[in-house]
PDB file of N, CA and C in Angstrom:
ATOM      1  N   UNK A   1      21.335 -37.808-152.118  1.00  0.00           N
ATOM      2  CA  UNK A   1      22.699 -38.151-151.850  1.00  0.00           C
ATOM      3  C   UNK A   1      22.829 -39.645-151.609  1.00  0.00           C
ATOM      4  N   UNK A   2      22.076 -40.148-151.231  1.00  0.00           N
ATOM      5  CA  UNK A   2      21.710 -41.306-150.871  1.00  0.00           C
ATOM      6  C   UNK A   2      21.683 -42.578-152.244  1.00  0.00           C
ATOM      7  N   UNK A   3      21.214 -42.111-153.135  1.00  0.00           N
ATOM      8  CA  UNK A   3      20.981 -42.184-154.460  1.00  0.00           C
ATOM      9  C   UNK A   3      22.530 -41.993-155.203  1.00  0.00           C
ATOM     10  N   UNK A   4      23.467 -41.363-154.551  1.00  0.00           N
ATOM     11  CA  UNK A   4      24.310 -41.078-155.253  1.00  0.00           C
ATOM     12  C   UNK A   4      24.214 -39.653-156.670  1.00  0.00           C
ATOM     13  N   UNK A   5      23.060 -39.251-156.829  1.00  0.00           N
ATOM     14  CA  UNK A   5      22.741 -38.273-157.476  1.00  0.00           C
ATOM     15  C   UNK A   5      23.985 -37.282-156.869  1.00  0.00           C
ATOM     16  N   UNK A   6      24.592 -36.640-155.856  1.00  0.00           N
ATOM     17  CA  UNK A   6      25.537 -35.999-155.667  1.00  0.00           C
ATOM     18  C   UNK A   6      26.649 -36.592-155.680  1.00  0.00           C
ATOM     19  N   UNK A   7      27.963 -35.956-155.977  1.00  0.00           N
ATOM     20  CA  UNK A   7      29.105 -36.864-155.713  1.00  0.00           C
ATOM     21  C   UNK A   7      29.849 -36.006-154.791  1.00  0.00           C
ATOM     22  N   UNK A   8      30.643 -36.707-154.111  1.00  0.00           N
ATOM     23  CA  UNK A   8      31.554 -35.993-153.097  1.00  0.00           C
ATOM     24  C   UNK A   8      32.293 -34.687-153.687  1.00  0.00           C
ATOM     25  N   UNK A   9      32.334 -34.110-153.157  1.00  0.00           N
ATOM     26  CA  UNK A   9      32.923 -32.385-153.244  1.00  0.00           C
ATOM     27  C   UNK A   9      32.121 -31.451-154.166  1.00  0.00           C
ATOM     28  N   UNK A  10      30.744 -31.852-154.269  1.00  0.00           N
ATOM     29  CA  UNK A  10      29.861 -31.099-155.325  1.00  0.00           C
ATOM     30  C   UNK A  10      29.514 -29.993-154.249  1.00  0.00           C
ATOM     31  N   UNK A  11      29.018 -29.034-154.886  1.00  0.00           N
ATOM     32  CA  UNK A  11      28.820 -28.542-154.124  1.00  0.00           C
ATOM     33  C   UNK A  11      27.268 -27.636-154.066  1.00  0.00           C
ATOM     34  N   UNK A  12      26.448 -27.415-152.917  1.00  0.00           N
ATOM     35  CA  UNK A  12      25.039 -27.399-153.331  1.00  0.00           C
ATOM     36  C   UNK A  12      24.129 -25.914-153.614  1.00  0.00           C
ATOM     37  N   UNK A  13      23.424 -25.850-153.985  1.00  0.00           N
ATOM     38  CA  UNK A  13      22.772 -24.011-153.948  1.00  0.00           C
ATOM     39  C   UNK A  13      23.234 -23.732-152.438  1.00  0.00           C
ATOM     40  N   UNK A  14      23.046 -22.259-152.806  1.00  0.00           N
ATOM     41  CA  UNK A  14      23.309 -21.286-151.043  1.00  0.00           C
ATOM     42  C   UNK A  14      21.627 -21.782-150.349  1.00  0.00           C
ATOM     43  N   UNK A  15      21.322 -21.543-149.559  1.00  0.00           N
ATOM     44  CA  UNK A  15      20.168 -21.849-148.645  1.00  0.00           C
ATOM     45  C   UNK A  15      18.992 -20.924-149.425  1.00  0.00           C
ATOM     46  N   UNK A  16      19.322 -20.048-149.410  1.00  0.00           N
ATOM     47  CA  UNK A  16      18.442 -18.710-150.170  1.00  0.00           C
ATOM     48  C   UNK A  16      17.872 -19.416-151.444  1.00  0.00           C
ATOM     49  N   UNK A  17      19.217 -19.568-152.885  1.00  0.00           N
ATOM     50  CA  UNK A  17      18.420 -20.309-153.785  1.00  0.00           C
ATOM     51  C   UNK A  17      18.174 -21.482-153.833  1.00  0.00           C
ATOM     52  N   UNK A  18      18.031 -22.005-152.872  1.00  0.00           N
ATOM     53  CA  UNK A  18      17.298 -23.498-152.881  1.00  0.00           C
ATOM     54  C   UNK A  18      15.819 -22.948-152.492  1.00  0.00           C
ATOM     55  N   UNK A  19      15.927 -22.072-151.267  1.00  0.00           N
ATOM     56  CA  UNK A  19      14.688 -21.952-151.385  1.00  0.00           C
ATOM     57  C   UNK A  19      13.652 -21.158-152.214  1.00  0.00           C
ATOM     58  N   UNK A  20      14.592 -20.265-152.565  1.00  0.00           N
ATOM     59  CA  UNK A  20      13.473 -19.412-153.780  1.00  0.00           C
ATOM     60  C   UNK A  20      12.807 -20.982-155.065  1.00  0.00           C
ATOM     61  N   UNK A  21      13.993 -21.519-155.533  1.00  0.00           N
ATOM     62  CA  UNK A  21      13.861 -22.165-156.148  1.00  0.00           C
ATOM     63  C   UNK A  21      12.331 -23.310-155.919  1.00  0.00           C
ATOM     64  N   UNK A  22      12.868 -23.693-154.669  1.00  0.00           N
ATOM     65  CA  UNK A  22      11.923 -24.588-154.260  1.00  0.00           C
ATOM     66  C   UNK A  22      10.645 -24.275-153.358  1.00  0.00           C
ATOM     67  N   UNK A  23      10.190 -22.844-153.348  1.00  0.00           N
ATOM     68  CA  UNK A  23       8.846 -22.614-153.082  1.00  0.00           C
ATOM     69  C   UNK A  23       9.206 -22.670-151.402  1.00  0.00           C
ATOM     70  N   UNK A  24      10.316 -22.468-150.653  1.00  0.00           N
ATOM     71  CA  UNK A  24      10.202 -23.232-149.507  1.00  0.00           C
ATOM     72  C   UNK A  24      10.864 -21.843-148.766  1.00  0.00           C
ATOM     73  N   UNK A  25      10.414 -21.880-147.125  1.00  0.00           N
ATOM     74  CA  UNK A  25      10.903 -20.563-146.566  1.00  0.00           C
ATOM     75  C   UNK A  25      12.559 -21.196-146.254  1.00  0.00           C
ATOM     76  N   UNK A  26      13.486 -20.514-146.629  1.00  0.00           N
ATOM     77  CA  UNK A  26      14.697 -20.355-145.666  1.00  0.00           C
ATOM     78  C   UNK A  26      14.865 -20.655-144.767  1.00  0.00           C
ATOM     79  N   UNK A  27      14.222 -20.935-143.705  1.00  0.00           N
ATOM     80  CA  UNK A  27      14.163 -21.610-142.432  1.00  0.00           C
ATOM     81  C   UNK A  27      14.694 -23.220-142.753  1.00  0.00           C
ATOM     82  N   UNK A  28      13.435 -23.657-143.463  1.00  0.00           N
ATOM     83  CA  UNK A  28      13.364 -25.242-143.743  1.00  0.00           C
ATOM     84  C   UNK A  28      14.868 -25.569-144.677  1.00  0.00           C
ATOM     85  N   UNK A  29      15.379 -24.898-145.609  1.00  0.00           N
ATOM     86  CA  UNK A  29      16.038 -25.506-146.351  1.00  0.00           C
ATOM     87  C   UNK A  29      17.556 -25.347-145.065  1.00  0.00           C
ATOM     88  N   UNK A  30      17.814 -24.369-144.477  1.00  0.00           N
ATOM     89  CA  UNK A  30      19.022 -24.745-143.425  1.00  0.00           C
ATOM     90  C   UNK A  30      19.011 -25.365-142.148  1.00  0.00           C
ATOM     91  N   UNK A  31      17.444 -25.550-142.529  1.00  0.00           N
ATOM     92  CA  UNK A  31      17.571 -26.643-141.589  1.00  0.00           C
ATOM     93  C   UNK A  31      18.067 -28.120-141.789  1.00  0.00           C
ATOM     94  N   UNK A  32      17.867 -28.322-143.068  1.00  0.00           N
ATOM     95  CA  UNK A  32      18.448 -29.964-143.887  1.00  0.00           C
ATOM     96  C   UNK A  32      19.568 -29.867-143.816  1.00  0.00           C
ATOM     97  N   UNK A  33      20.463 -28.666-144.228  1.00  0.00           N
ATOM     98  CA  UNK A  33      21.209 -28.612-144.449  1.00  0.00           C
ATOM     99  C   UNK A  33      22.383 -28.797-143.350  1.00  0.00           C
ATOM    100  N   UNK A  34      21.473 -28.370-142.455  1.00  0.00           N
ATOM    101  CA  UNK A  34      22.067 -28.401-140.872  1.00  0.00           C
ATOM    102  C   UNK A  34      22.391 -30.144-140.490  1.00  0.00           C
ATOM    103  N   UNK A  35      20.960 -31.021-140.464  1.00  0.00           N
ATOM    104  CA  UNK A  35      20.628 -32.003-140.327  1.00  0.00           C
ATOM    105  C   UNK A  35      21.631 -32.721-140.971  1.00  0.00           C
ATOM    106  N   UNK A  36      21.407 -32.792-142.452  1.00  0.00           N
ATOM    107  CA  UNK A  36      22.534 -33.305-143.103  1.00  0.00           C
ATOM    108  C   UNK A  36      24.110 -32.934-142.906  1.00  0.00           C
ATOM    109  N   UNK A  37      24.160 -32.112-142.190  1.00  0.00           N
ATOM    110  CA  UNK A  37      25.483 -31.772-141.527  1.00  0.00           C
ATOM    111  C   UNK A  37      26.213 -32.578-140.501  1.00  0.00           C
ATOM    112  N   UNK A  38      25.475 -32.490-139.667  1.00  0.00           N
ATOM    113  CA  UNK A  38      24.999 -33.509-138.388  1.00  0.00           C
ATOM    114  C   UNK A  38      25.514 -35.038-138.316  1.00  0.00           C
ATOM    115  N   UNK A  39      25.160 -35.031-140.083  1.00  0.00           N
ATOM    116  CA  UNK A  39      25.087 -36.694-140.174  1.00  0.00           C
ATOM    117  C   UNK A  39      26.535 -36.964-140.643  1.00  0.00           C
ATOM    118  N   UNK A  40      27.056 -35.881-141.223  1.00  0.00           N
ATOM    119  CA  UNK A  40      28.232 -35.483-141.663  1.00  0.00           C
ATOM    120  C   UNK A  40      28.208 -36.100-143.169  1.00  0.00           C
ATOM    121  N   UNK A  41      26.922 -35.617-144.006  1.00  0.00           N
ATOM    122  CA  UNK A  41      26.567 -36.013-145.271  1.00  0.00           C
ATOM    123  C   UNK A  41      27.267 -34.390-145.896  1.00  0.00           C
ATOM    124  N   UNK A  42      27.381 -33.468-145.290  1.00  0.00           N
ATOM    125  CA  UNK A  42      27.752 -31.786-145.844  1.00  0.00           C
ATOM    126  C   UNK A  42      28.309 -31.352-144.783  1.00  0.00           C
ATOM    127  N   UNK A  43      29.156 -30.177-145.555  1.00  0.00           N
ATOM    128  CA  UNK A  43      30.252 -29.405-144.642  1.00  0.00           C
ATOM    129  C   UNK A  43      29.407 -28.270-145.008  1.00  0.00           C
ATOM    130  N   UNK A  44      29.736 -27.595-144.112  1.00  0.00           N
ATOM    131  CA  UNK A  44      29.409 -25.963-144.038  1.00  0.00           C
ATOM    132  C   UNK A  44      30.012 -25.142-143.456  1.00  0.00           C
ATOM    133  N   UNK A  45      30.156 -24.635-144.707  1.00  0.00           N
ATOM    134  CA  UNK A  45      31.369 -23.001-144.131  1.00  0.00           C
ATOM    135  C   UNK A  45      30.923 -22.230-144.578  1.00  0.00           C
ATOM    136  N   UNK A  46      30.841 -21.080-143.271  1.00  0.00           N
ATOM    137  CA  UNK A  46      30.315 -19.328-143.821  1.00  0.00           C
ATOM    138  C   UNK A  46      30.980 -18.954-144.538  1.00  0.00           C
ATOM    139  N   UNK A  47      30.263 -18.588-145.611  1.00  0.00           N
ATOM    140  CA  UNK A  47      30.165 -17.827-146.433  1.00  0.00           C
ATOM    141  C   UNK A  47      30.627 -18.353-147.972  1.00  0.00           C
ATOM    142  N   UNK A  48      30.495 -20.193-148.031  1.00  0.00           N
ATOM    143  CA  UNK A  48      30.639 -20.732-148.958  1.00  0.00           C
ATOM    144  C   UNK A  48      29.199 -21.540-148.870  1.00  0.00           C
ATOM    145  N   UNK A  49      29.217 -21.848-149.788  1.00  0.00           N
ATOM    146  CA  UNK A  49      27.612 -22.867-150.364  1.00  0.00           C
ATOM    147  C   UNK A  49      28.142 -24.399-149.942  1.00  0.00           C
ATOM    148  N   UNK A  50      27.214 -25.210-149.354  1.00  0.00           N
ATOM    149  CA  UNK A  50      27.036 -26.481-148.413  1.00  0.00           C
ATOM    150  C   UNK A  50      27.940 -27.350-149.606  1.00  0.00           C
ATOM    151  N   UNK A  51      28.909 -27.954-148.987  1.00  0.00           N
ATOM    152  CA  UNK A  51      30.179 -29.104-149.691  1.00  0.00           C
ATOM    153  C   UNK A  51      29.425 -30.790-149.465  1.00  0.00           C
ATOM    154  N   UNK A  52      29.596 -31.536-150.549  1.00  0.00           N
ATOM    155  CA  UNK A  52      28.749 -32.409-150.178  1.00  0.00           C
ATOM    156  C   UNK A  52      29.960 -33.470-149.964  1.00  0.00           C
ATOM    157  N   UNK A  53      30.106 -34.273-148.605  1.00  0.00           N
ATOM    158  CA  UNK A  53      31.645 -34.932-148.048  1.00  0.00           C
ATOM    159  C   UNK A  53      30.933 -36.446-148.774  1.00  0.00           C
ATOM    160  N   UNK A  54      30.121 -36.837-149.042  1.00  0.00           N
ATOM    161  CA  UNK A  54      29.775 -38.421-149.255  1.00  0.00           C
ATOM    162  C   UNK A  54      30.266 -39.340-148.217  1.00  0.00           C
ATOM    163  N   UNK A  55      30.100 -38.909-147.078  1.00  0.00           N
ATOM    164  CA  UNK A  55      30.263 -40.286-145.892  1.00  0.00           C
ATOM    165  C   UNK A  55      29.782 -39.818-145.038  1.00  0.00           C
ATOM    166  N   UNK A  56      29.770 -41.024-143.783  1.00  0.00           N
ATOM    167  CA  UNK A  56      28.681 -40.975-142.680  1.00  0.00           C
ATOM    168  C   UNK A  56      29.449 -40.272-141.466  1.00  0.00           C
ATOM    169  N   UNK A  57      29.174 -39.785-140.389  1.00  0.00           N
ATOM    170  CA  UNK A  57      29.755 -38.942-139.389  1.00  0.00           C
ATOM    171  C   UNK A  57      30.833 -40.075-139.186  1.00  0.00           C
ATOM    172  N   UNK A  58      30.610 -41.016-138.881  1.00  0.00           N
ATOM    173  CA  UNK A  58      31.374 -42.141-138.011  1.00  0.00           C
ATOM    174  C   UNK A  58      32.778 -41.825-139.023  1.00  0.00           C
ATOM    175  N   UNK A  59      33.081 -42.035-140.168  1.00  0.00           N
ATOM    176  CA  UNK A  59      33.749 -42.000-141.175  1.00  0.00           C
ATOM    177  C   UNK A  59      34.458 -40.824-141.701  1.00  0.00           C
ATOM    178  N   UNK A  60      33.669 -40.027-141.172  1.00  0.00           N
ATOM    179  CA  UNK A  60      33.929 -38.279-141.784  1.00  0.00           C
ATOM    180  C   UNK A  60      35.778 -37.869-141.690  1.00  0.00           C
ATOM    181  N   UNK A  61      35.900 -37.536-142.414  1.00  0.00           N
ATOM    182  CA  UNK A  61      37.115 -36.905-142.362  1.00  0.00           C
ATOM    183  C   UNK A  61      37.579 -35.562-141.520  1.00  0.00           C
ATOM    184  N   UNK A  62      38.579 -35.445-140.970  1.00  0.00           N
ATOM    185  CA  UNK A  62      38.907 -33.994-140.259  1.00  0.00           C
ATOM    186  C   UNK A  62      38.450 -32.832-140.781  1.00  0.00           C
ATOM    187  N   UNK A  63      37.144 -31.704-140.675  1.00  0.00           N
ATOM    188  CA  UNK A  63      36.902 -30.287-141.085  1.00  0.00           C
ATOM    189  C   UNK A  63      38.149 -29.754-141.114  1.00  0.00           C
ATOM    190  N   UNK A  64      38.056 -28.749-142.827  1.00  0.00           N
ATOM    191  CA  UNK A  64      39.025 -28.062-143.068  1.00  0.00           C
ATOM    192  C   UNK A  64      38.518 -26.963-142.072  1.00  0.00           C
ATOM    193  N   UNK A  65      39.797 -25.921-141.305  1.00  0.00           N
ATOM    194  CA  UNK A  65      39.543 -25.078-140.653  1.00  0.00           C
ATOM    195  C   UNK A  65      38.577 -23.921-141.156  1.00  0.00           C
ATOM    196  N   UNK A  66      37.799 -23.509-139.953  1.00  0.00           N
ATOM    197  CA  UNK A  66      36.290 -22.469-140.745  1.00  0.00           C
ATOM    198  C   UNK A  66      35.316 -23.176-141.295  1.00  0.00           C
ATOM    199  N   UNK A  67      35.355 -24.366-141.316  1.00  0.00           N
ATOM    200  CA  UNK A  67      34.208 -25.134-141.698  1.00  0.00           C
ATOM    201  C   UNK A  67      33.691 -25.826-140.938  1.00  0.00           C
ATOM    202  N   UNK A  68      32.735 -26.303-140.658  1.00  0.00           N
ATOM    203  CA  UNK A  68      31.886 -26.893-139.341  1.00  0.00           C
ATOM    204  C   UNK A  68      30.965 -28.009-140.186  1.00  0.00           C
ATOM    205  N   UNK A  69      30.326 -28.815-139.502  1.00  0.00           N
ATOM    206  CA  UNK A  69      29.037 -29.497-139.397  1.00  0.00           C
ATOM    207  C   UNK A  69      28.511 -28.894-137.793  1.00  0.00           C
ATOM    208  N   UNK A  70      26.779 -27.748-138.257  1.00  0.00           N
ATOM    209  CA  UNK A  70      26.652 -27.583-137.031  1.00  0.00           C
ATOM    210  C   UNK A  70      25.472 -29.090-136.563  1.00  0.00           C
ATOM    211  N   UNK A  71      25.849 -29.213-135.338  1.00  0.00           N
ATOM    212  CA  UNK A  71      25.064 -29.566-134.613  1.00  0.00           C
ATOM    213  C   UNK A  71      23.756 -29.343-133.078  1.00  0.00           C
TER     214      UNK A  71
END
């Protein structure tokens, strides 16, 4: 993201196929996802796949309702 390889409002695999995909337990991949939440690099809303916002927490825009960055 950093790279710009994502663009704002893309939106990313569910946690599950990132990790099947990537050899990696489920744990680890919501956890980035979390992290990167945090930073307010992704939105996350149950029961939709991680929104990618392209800005920094400081900057972040108001969460649409039901959507969170957890921290």
């Amino acid at each position: 993201m950093l790279r710009r390889v994502c663009q704002a409002g893309s939106q990313l695999p569910s946690s599950s196929s990132l990790a099947n995909e990537l050899h990696v337990s489920r744990t680890t991949v919501t956890a980035a996802y979390e992290k990167l939440a945090a930073e307010g690099v992704l939105e996350l809303c149950q029961g939709a796949r991680p929104q990618v916002t392209g800005v920094a927490a400081a900057t972040a825009p108001a969460r649409h309702q039901g959507c969170r960055s957890r921290v």
